[in-house]
N, C-alpha and C. Protein backbone atom coordinates (compact mmCIF):
# COMPACT_ATOMS: atom_id res chain seq x y z
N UNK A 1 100.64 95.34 81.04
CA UNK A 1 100.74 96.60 81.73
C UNK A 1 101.61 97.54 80.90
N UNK A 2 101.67 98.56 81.12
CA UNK A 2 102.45 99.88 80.72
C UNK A 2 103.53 100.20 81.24
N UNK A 3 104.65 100.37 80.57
CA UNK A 3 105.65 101.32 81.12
C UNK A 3 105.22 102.13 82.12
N UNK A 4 104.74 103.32 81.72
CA UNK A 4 103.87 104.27 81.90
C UNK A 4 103.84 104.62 83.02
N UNK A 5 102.47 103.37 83.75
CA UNK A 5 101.89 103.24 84.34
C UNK A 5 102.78 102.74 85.31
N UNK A 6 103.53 102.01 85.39
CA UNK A 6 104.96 101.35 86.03
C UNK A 6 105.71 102.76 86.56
N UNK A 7 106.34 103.17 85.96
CA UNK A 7 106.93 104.29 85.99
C UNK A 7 106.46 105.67 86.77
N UNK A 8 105.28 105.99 86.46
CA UNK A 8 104.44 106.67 87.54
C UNK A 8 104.22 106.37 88.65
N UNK A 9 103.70 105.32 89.10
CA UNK A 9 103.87 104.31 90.61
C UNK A 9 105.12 104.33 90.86
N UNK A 10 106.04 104.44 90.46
CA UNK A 10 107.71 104.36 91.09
C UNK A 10 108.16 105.69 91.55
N UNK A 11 107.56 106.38 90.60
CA UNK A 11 107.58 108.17 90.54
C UNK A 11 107.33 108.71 91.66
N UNK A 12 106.24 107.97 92.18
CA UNK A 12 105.18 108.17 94.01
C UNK A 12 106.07 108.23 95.30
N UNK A 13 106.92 106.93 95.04
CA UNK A 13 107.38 106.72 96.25
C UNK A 13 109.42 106.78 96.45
N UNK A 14 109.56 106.57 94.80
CA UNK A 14 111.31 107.30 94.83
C UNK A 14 111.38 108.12 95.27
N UNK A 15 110.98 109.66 95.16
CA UNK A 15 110.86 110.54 95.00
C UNK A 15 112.48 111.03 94.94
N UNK A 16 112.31 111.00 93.59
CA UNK A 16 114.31 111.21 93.09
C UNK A 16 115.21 110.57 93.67
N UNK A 17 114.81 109.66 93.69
CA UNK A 17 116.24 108.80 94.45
C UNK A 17 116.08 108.74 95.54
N UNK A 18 115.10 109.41 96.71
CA UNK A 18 114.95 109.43 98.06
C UNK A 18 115.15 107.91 98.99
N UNK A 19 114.31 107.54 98.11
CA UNK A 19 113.71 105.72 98.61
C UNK A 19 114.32 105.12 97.73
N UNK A 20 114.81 103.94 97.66
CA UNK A 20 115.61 103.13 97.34
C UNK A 20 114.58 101.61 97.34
N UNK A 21 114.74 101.07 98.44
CA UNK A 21 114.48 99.55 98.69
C UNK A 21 112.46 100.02 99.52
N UNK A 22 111.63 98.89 98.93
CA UNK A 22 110.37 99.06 99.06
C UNK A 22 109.86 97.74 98.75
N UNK A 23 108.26 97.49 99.53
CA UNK A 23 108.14 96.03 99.18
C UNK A 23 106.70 96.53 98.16
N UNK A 24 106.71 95.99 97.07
CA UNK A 24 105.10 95.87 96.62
C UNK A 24 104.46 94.83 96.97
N UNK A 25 102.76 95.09 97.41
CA UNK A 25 102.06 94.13 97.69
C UNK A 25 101.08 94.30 96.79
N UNK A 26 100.62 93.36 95.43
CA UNK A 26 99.74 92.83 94.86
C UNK A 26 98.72 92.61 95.19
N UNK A 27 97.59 93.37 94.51
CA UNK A 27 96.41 92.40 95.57
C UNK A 27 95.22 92.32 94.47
N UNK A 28 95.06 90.93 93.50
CA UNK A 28 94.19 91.07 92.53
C UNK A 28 92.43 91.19 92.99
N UNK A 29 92.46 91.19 93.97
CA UNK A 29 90.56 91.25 94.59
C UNK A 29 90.12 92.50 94.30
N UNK A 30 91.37 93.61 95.03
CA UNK A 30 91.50 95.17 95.00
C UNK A 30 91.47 95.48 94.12
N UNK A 31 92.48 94.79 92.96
CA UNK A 31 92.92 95.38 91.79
C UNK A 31 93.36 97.05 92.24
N UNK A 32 94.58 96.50 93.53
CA UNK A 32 95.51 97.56 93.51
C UNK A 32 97.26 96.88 93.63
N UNK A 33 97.99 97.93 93.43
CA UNK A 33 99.25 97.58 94.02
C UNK A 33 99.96 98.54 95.00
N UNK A 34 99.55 98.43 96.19
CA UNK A 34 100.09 98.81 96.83
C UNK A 34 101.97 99.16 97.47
N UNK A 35 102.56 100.29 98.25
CA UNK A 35 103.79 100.41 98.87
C UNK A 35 103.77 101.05 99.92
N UNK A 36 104.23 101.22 101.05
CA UNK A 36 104.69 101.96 102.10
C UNK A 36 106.03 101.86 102.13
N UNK A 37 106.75 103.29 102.44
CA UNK A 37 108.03 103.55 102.24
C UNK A 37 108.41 104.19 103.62
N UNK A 38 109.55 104.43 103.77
CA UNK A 38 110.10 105.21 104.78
C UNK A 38 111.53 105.74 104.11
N UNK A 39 111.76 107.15 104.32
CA UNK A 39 112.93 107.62 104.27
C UNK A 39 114.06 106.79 105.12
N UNK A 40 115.50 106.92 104.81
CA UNK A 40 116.77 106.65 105.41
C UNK A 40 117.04 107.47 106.96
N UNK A 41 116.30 108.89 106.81
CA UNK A 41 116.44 109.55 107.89
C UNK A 41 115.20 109.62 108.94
N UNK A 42 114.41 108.80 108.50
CA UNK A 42 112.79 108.42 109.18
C UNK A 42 111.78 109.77 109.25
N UNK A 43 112.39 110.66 108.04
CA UNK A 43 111.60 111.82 108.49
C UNK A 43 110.03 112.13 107.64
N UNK A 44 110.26 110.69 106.49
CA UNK A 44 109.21 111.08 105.38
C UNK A 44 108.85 109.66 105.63
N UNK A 45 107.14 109.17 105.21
CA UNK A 45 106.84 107.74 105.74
C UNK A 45 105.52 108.22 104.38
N UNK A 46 105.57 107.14 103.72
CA UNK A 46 104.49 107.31 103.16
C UNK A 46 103.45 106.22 102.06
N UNK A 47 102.31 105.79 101.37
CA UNK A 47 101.91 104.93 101.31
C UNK A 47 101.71 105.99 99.84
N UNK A 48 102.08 104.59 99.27
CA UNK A 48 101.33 104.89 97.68
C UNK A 48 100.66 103.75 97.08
N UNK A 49 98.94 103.61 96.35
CA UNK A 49 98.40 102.72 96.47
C UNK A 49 97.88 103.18 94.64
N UNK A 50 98.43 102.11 93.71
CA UNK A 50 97.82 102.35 92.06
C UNK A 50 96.50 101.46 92.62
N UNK A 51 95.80 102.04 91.89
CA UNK A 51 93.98 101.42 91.60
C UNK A 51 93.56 101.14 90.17
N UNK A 52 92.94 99.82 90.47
CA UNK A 52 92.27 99.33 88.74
C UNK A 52 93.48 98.79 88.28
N UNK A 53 94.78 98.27 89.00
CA UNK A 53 95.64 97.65 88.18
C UNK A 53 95.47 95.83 88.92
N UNK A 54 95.56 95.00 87.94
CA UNK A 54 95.98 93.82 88.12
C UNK A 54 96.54 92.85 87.56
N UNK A 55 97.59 93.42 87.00
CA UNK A 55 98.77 92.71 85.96
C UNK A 55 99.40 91.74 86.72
N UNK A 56 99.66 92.23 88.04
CA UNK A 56 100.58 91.07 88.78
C UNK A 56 99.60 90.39 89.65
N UNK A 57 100.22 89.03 90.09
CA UNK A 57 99.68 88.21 90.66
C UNK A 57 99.15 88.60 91.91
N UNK A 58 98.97 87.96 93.29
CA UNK A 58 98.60 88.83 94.44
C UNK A 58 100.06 87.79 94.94
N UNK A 59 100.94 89.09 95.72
CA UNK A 59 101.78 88.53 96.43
C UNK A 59 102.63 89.91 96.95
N UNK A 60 103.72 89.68 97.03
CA UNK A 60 104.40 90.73 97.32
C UNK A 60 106.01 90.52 96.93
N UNK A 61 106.07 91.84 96.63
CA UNK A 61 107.71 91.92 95.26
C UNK A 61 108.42 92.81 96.09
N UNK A 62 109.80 92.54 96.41
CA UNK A 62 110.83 93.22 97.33
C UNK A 62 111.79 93.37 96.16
N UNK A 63 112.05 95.35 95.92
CA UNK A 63 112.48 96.17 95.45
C UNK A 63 113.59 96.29 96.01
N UNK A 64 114.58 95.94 95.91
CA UNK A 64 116.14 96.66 96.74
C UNK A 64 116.66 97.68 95.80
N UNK A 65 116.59 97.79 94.95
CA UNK A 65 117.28 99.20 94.13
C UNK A 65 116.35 99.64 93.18
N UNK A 66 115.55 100.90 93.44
CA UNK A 66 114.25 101.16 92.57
C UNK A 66 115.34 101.96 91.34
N UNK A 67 116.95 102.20 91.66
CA UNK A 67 117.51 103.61 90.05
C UNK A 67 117.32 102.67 89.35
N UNK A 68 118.03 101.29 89.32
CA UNK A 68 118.23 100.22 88.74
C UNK A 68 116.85 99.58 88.09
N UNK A 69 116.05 99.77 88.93
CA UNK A 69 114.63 99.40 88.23
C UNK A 69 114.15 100.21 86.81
N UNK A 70 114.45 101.41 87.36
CA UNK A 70 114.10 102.51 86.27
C UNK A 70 114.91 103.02 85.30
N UNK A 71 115.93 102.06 85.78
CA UNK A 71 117.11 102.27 84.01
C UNK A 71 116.55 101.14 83.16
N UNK A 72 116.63 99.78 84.24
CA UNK A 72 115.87 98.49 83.27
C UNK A 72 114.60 98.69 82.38
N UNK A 73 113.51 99.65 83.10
CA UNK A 73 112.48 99.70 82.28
C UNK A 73 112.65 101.08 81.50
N UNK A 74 113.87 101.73 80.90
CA UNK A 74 113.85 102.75 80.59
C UNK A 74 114.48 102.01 78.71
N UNK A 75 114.53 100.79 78.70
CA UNK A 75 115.15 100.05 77.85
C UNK A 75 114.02 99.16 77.21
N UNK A 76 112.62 99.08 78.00
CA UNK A 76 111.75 98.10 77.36
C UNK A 76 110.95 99.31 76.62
N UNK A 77 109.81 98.48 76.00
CA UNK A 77 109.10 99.01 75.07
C UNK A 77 107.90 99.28 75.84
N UNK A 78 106.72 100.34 75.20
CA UNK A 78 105.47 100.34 76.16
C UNK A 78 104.89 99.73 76.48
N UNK A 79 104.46 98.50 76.05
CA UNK A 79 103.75 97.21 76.45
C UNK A 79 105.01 96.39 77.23
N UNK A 80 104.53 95.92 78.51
CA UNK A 80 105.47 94.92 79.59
C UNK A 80 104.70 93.89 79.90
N UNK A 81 105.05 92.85 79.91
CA UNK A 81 103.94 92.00 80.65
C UNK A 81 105.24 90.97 81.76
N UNK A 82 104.76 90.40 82.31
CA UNK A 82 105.02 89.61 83.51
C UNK A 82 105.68 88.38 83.00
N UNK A 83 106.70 87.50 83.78
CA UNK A 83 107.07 86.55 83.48
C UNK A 83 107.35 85.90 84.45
N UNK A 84 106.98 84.34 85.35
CA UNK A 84 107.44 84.53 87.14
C UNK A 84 107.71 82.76 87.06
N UNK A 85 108.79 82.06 87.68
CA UNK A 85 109.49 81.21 87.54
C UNK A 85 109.26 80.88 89.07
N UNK A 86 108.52 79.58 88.86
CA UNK A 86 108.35 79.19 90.43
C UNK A 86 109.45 77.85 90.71
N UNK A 87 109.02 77.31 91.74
CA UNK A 87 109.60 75.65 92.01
C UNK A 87 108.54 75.94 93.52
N UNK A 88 107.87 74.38 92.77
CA UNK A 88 106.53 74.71 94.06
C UNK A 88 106.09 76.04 94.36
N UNK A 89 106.20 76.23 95.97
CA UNK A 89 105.44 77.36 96.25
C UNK A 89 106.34 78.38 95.85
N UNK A 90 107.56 78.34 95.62
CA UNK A 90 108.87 79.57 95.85
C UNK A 90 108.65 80.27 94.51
N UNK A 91 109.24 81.58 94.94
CA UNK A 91 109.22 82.31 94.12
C UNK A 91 110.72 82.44 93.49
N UNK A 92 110.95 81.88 92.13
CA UNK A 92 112.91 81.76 91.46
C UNK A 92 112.63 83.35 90.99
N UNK A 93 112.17 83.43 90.13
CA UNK A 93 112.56 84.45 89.53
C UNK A 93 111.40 85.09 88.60
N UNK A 94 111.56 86.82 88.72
CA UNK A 94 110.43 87.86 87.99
C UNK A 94 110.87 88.50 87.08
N UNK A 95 110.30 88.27 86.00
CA UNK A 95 110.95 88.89 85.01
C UNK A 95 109.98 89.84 84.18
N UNK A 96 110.36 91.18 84.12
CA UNK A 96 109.71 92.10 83.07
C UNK A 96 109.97 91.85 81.37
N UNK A 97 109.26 91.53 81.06
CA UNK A 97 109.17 91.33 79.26
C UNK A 97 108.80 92.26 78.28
N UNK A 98 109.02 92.95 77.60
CA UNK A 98 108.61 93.00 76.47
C UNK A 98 109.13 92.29 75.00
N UNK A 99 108.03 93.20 74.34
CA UNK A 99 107.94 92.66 72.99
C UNK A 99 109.20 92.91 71.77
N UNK A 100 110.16 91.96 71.26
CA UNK A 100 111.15 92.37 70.68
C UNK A 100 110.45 92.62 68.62
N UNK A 101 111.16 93.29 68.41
CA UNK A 101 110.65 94.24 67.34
C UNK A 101 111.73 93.28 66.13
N UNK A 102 111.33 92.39 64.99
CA UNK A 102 112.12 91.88 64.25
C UNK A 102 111.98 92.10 63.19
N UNK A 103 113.01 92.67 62.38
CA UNK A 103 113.49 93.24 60.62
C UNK A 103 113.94 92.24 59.52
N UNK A 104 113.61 91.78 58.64
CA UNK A 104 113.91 91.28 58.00
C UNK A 104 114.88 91.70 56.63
N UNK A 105 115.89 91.51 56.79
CA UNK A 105 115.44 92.43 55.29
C UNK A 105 115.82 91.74 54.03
């Protein structure tokens, strides 16, 4: 997947810092990734749905700090791909990857 493309979908439903904490739901059949958000003051409610994406698995990813998200991916490179650490069914840990760039000299 893309920065990019990451970044734009976050773009939807932050809206500057508005929204904070959000759940994504994966859904590879759709090949969408869906969110529904709600403001802090319940006055803005709203659904943002990317199409033709299916980088992530089908499940659902709970966002508690989207600034923090978008400083982390403000540090990777344009290509991201997925990294997800199970034990059995559980979900340990998700990790965004990219590609590290090595110099020789």
């Amino acid at each position: 997947m893309t920065k990019e493309t990451l970044k734009t979908f976050i773009n939807k439903y932050y809206l500057g810092g508005t929204i904070e904490s959000v759940k994504w739901v994966a859904n590879t059949s759709n090949k969408q990734l869906i969110t529904n958000a709600i403001t802090e003051d319940k006055n803005v409610l709203l659904k943002v749905t990317l199409n033709n994406f299916s980088e992530l698995e089908d499940g659902e990813l709970g966002i508690n700090d989207t600034s923090k998200l978008v400083k982390l991916l403000g540090v990777l490179k344009d290509e991201i791909r997925q990294n997800i650490i199970r034990l059995e069914t559980n979900l340990l840990a998700y990790c965004l990857v990219t590609k590290l760039l090595m110099y020789s000299m």
